[in-house]
PDB file of N, CA and C in Angstrom:
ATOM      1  N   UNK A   1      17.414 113.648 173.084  1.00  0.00           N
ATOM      2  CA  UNK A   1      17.242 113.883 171.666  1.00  0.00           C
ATOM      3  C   UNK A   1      15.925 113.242 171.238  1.00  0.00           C
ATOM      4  N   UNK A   2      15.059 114.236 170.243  1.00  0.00           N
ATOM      5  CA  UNK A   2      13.538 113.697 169.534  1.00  0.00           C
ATOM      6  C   UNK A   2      14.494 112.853 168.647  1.00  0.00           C
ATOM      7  N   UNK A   3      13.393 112.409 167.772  1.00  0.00           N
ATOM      8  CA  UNK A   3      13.125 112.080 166.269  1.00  0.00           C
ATOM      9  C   UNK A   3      13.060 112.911 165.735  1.00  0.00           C
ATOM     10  N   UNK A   4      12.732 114.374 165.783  1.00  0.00           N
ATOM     11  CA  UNK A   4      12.775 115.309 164.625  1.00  0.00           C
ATOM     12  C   UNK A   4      14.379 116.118 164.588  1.00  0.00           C
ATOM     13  N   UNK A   5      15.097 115.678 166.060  1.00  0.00           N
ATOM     14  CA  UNK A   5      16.705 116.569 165.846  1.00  0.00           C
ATOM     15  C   UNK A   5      17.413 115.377 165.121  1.00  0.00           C
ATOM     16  N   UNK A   6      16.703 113.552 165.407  1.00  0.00           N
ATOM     17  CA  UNK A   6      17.639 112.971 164.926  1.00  0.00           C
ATOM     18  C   UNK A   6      17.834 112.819 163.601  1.00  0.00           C
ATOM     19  N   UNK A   7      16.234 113.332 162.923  1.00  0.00           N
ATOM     20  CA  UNK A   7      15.881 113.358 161.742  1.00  0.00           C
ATOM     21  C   UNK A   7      16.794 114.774 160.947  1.00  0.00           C
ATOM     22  N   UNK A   8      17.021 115.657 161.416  1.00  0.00           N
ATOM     23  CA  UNK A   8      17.745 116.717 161.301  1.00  0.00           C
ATOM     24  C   UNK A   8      19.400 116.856 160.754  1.00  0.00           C
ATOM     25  N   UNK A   9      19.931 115.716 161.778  1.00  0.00           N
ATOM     26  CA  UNK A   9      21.544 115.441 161.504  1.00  0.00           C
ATOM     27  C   UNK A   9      20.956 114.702 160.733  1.00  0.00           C
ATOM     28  N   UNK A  10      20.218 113.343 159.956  1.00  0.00           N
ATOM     29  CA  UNK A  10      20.725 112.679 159.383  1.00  0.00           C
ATOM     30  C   UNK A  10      20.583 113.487 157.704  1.00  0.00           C
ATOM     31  N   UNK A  11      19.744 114.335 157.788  1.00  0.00           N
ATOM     32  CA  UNK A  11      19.265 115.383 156.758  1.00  0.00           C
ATOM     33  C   UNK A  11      20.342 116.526 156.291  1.00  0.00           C
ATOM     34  N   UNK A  12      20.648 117.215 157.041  1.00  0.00           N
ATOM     35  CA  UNK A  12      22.477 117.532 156.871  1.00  0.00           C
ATOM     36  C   UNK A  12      23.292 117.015 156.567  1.00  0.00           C
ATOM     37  N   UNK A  13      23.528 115.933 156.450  1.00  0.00           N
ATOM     38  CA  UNK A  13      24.702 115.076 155.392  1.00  0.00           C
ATOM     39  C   UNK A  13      24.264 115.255 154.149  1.00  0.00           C
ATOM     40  N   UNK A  14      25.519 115.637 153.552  1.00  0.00           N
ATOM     41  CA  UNK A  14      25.295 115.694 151.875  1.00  0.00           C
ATOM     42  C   UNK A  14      24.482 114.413 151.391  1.00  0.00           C
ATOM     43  N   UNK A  15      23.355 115.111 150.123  1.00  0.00           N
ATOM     44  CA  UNK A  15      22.521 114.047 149.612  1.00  0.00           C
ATOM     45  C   UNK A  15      21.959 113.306 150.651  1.00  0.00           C
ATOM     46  N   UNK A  16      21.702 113.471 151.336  1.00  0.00           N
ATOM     47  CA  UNK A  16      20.951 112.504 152.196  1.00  0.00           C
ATOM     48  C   UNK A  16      19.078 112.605 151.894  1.00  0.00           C
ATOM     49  N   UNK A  17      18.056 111.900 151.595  1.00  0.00           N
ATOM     50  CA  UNK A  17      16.604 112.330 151.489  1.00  0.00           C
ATOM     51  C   UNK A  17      16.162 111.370 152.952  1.00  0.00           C
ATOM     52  N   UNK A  18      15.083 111.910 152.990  1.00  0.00           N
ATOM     53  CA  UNK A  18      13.605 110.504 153.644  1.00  0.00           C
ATOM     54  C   UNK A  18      12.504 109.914 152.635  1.00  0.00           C
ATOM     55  N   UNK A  19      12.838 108.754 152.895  1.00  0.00           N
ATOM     56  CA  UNK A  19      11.450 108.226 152.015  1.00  0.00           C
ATOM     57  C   UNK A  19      11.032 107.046 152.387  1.00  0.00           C
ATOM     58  N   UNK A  20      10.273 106.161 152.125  1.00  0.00           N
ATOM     59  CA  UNK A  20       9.370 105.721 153.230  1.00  0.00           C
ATOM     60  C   UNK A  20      10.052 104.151 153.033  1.00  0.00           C
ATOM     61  N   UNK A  21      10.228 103.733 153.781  1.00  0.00           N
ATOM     62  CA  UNK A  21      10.839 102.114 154.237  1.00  0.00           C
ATOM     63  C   UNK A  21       9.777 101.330 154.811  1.00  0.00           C
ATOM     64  N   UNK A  22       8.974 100.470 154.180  1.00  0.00           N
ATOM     65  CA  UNK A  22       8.197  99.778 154.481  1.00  0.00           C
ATOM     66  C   UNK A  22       6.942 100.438 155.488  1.00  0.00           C
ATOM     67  N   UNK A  23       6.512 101.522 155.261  1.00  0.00           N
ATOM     68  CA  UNK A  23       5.569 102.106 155.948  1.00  0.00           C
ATOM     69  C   UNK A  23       6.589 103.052 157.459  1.00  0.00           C
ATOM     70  N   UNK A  24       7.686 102.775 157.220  1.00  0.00           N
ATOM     71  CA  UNK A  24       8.577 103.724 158.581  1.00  0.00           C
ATOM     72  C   UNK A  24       9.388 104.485 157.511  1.00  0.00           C
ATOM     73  N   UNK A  25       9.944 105.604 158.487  1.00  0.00           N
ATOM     74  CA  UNK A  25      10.832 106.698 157.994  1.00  0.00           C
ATOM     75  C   UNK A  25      12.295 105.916 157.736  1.00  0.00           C
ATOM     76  N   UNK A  26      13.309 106.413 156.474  1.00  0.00           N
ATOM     77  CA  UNK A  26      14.139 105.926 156.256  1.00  0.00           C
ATOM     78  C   UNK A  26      15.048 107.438 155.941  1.00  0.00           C
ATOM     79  N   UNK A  27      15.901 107.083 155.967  1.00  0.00           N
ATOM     80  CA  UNK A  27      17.348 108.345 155.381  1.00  0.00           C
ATOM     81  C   UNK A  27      18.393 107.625 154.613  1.00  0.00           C
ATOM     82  N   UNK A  28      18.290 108.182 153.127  1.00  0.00           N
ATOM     83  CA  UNK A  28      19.047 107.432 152.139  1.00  0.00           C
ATOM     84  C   UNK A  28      20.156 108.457 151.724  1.00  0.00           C
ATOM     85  N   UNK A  29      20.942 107.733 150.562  1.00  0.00           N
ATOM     86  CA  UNK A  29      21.786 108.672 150.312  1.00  0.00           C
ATOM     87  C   UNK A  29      22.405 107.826 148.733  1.00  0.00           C
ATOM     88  N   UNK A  30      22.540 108.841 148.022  1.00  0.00           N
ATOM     89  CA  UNK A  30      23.181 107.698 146.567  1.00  0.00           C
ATOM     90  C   UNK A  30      21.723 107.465 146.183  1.00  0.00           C
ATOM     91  N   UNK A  31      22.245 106.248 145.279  1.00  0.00           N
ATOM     92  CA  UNK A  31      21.040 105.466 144.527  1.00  0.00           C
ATOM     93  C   UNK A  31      20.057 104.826 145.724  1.00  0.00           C
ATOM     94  N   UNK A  32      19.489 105.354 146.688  1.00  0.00           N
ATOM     95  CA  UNK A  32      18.756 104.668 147.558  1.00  0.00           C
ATOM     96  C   UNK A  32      19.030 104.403 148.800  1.00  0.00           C
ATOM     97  N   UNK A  33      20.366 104.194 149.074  1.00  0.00           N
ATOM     98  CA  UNK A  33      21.000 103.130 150.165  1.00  0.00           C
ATOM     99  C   UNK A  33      20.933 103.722 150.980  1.00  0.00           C
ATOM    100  N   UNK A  34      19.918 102.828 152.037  1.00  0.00           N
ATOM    101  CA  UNK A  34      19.518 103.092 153.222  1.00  0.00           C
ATOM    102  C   UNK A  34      20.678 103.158 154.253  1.00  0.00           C
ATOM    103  N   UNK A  35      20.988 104.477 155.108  1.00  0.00           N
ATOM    104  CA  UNK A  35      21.519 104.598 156.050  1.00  0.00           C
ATOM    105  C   UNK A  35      21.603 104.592 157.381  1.00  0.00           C
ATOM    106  N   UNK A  36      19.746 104.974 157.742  1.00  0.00           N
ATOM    107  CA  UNK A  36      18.935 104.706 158.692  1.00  0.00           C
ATOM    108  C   UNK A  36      17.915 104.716 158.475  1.00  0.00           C
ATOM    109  N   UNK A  37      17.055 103.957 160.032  1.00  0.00           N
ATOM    110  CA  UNK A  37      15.691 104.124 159.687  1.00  0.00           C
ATOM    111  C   UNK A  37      15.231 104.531 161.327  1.00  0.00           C
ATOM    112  N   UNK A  38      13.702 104.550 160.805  1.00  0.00           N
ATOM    113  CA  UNK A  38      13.046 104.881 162.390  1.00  0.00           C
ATOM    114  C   UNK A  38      11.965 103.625 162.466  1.00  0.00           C
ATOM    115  N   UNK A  39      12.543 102.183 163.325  1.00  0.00           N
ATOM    116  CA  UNK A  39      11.602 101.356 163.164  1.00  0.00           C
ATOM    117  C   UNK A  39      10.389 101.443 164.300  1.00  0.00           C
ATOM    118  N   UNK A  40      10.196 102.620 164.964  1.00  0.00           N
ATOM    119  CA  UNK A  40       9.710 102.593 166.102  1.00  0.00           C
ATOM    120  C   UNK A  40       9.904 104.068 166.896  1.00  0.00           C
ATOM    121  N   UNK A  41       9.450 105.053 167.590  1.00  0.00           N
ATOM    122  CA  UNK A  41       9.058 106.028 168.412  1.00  0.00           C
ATOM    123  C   UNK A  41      10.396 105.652 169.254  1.00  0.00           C
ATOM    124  N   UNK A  42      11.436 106.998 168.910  1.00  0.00           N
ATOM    125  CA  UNK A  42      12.216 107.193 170.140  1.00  0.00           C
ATOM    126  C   UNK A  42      13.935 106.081 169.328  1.00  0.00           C
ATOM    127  N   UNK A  43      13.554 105.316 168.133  1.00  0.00           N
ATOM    128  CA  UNK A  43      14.962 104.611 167.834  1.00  0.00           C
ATOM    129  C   UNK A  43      15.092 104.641 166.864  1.00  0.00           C
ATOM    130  N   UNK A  44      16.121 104.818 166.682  1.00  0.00           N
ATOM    131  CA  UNK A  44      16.964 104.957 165.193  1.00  0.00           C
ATOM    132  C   UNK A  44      17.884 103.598 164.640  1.00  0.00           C
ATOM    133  N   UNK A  45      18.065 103.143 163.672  1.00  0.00           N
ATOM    134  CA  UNK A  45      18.939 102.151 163.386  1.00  0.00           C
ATOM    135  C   UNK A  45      19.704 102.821 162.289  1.00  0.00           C
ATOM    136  N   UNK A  46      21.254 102.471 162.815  1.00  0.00           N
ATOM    137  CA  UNK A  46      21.812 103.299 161.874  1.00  0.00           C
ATOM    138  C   UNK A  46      22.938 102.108 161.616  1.00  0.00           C
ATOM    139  N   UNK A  47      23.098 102.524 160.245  1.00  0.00           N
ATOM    140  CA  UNK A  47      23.568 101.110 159.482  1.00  0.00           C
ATOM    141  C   UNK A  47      25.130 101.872 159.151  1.00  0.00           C
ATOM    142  N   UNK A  48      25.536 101.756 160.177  1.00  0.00           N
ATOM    143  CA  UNK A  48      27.013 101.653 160.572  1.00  0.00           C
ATOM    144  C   UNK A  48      27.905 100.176 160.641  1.00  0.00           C
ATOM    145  N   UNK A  49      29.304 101.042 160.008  1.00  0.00           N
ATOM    146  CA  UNK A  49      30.422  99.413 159.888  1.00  0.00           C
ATOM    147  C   UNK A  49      30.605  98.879 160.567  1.00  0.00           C
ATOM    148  N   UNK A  50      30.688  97.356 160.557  1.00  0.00           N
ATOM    149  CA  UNK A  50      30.654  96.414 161.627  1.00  0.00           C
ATOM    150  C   UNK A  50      32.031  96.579 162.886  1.00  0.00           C
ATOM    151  N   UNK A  51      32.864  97.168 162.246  1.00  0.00           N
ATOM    152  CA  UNK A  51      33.798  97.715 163.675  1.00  0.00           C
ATOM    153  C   UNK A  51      33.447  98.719 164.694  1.00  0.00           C
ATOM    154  N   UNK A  52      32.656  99.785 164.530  1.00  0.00           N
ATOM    155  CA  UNK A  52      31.937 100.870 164.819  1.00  0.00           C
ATOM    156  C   UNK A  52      31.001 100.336 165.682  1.00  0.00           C
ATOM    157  N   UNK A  53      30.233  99.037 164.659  1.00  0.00           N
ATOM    158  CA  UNK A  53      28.873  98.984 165.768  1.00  0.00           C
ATOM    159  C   UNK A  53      29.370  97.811 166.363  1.00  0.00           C
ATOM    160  N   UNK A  54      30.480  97.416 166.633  1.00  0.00           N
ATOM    161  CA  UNK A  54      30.902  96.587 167.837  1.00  0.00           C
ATOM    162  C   UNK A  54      31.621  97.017 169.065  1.00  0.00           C
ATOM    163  N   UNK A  55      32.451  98.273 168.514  1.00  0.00           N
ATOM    164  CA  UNK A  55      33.515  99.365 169.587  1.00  0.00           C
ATOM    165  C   UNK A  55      31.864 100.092 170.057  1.00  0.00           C
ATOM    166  N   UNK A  56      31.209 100.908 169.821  1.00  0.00           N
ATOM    167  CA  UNK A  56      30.259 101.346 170.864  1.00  0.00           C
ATOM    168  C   UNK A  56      28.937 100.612 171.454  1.00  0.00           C
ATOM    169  N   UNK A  57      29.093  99.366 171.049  1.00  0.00           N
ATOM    170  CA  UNK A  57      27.603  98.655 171.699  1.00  0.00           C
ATOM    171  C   UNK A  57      27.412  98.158 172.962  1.00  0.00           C
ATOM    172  N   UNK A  58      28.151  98.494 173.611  1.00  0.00           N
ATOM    173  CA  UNK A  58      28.160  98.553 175.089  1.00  0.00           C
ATOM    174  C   UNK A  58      28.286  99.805 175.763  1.00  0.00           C
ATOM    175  N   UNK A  59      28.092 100.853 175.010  1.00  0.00           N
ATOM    176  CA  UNK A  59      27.585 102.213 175.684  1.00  0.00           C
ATOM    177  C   UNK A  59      26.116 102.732 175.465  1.00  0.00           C
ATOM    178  N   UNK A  60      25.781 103.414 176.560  1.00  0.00           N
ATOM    179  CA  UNK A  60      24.187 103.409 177.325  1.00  0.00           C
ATOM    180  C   UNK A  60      23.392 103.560 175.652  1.00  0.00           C
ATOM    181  N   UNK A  61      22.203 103.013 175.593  1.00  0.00           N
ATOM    182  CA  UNK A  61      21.505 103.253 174.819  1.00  0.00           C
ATOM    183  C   UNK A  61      21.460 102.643 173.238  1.00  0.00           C
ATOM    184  N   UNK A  62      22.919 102.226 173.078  1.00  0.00           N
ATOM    185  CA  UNK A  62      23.485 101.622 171.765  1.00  0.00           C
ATOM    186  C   UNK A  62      23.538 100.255 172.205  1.00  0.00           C
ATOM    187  N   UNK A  63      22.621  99.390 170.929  1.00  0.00           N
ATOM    188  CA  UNK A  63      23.045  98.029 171.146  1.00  0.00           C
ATOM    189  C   UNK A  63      22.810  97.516 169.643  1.00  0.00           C
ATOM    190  N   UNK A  64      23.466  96.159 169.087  1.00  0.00           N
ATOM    191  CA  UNK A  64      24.046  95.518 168.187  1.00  0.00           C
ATOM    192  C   UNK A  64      22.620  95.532 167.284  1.00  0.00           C
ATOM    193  N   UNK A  65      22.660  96.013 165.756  1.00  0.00           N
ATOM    194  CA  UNK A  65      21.142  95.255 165.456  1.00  0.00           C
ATOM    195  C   UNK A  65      21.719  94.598 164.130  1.00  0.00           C
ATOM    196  N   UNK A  66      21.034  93.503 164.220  1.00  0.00           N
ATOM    197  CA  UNK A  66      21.052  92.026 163.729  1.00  0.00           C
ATOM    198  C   UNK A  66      20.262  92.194 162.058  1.00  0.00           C
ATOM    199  N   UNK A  67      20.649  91.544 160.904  1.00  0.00           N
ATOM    200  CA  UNK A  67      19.750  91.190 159.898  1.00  0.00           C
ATOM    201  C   UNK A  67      20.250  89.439 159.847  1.00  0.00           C
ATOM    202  N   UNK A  68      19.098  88.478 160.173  1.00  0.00           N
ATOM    203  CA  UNK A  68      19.396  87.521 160.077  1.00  0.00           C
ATOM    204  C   UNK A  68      20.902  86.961 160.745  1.00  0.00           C
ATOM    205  N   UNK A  69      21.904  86.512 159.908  1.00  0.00           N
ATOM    206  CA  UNK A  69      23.315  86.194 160.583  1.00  0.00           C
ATOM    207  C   UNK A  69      24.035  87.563 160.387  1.00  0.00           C
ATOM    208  N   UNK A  70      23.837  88.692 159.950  1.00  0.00           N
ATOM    209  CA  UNK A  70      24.737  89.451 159.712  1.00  0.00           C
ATOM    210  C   UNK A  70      24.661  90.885 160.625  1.00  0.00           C
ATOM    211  N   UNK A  71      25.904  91.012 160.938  1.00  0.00           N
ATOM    212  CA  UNK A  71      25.473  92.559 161.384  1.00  0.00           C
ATOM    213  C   UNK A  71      25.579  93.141 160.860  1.00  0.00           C
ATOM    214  N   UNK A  72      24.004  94.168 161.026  1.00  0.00           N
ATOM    215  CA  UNK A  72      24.005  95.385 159.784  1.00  0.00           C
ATOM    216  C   UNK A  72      23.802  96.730 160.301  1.00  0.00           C
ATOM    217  N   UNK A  73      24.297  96.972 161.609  1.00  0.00           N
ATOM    218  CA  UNK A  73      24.510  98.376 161.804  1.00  0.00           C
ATOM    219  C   UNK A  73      24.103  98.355 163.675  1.00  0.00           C
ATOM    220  N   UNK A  74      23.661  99.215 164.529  1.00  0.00           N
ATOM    221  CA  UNK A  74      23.217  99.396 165.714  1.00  0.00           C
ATOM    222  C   UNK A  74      21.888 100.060 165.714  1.00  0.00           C
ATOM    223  N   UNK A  75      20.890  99.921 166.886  1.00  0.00           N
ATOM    224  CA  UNK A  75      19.817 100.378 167.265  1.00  0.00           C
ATOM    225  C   UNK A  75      19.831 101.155 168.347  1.00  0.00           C
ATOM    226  N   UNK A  76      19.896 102.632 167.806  1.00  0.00           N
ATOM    227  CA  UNK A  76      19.949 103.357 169.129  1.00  0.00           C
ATOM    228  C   UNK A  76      18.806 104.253 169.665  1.00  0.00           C
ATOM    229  N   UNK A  77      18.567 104.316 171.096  1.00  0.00           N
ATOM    230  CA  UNK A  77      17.828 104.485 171.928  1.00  0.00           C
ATOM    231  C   UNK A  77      17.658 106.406 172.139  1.00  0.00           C
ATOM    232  N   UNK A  78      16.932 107.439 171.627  1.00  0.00           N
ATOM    233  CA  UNK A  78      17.370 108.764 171.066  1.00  0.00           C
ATOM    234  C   UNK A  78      17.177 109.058 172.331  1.00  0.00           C
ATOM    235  N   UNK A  79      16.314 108.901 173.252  1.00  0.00           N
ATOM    236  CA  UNK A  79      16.501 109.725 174.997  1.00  0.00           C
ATOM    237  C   UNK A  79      17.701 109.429 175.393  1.00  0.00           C
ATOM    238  N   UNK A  80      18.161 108.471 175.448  1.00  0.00           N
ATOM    239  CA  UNK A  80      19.598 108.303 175.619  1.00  0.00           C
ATOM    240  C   UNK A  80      21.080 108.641 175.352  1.00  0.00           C
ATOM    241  N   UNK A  81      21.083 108.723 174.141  1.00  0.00           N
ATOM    242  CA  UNK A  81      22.095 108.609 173.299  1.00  0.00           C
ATOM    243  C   UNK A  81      22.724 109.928 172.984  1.00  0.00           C
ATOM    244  N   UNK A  82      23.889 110.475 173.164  1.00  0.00           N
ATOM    245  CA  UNK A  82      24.178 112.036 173.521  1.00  0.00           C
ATOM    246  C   UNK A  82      24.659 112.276 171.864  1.00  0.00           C
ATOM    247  N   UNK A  83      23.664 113.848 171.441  1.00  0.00           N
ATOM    248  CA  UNK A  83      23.972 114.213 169.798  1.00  0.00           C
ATOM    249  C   UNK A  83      25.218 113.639 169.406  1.00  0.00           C
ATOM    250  N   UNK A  84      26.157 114.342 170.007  1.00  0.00           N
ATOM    251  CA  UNK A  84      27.241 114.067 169.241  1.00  0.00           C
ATOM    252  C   UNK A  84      27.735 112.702 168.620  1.00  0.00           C
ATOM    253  N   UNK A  85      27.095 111.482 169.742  1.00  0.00           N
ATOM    254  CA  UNK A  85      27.442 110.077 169.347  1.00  0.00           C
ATOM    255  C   UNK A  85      26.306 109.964 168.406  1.00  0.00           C
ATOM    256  N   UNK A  86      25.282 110.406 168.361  1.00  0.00           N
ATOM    257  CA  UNK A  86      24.267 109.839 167.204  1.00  0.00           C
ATOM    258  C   UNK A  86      24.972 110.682 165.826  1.00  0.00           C
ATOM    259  N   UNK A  87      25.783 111.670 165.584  1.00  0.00           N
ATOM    260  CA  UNK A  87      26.256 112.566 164.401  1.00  0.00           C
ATOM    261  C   UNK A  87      27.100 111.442 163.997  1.00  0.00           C
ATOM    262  N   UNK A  88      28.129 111.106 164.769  1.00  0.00           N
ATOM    263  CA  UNK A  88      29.172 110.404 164.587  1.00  0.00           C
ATOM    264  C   UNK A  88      28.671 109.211 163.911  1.00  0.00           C
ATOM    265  N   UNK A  89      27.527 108.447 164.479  1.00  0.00           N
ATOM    266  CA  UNK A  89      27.269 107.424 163.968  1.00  0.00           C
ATOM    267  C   UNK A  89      26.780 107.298 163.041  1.00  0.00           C
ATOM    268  N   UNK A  90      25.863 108.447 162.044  1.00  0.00           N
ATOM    269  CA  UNK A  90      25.454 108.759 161.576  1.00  0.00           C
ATOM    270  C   UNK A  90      25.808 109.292 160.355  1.00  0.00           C
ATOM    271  N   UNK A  91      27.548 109.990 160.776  1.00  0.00           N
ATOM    272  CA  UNK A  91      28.589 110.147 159.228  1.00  0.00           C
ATOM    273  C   UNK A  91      29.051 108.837 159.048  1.00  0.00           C
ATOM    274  N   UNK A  92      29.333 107.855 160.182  1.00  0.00           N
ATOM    275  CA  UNK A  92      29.705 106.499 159.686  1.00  0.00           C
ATOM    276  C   UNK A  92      28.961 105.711 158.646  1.00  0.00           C
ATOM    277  N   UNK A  93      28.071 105.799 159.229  1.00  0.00           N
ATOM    278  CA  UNK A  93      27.360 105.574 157.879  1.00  0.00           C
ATOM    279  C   UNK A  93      26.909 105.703 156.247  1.00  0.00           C
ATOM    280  N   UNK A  94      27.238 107.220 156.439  1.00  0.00           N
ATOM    281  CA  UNK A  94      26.947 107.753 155.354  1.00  0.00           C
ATOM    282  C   UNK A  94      28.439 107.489 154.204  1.00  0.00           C
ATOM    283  N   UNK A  95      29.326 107.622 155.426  1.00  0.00           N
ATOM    284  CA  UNK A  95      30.827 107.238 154.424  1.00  0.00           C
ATOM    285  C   UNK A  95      30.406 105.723 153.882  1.00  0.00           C
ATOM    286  N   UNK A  96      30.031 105.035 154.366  1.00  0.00           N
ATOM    287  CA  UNK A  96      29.902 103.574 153.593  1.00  0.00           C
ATOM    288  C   UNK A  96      28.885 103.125 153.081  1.00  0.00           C
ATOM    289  N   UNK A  97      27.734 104.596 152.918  1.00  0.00           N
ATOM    290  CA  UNK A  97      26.861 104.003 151.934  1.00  0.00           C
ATOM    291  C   UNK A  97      26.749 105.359 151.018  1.00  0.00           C
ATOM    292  N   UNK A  98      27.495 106.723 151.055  1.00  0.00           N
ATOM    293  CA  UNK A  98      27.160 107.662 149.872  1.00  0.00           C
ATOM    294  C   UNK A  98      28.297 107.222 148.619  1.00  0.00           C
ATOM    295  N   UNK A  99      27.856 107.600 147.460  1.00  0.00           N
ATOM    296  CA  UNK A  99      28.819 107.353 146.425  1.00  0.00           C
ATOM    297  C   UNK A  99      29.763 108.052 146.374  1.00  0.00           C
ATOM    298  N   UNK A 100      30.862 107.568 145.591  1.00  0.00           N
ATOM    299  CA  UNK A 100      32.285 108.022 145.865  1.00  0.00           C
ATOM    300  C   UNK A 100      32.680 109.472 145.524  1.00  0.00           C
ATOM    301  N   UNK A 101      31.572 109.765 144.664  1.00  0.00           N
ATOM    302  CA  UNK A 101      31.879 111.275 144.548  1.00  0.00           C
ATOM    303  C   UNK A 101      31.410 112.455 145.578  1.00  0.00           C
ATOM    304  N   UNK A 102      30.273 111.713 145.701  1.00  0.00           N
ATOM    305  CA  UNK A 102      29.554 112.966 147.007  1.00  0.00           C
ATOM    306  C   UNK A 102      30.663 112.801 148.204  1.00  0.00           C
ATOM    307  N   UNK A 103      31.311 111.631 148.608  1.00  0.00           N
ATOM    308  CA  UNK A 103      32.085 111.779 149.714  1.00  0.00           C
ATOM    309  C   UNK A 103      33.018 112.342 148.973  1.00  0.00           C
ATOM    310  N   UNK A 104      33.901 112.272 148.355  1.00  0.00           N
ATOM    311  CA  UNK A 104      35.192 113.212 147.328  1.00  0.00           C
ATOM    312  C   UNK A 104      34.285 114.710 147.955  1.00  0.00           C
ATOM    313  N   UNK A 105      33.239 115.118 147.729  1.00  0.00           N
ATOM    314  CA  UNK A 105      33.077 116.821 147.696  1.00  0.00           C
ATOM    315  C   UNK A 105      33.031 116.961 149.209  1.00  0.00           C
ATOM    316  N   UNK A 106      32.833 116.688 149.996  1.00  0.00           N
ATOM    317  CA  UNK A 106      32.883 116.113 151.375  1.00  0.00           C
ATOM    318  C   UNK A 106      34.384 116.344 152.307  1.00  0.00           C
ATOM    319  N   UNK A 107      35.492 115.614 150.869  1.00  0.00           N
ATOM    320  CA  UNK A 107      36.634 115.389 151.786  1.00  0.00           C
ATOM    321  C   UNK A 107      37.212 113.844 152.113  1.00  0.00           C
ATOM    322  N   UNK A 108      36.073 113.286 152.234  1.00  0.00           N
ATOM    323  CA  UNK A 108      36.379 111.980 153.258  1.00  0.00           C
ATOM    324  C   UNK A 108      37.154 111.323 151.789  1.00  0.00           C
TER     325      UNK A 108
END
């Protein structure tokens, strides 16, 4: 998987935009809230719930990413990482950072 398919799923989630995160690509959703970003060629950080990014961070390519003491989601590796687990990780996210209504039209 590029950056432009991963950029793709995260763009298909309802409300989701890109806009620029400190000079890198970001994917928001709601009032802002960052869901992922691209801190670097080839990785994605996707700011998934701390149960999520502890059950897959020991599979190839996914590992724990850190803000200070807290965990704030995983850093995953896109040559690696098979679509379907980057989608997955990727609605995880979005359930815990889109507002309650866009997920209501959604379902979730």
């Amino acid at each position: 998987m590029d950056a432009a398919q991963a950029a793709a799923l995260a763009l298909a989630l309802p409300g989701v935009t890109e806009a620029d995160h400190h000079g890198r690509r970001s994917f928001r959703v709601g009032a802002g809230k960052v869901l992922a970003t691209v801190p670097e060629d080839g990785v994605l950080n996707v700011m998934v719930g701390e149960d999520l990014a502890r059950a897959v961070s020991a599979q190839p390519g996914i590992e724990l990413l850190w803000w200070g003491q807290r965990l704030s989601g995983v850093r995953v590796q896109l040559a690696v990482v098979e679509p379907g687990q980057l989608e997955e990780l990727l609605l995880d996210a979005w359930s815990h950072k889109a507002p309650a209504a866009l997920r209501r039209q959604r379902g979730d």
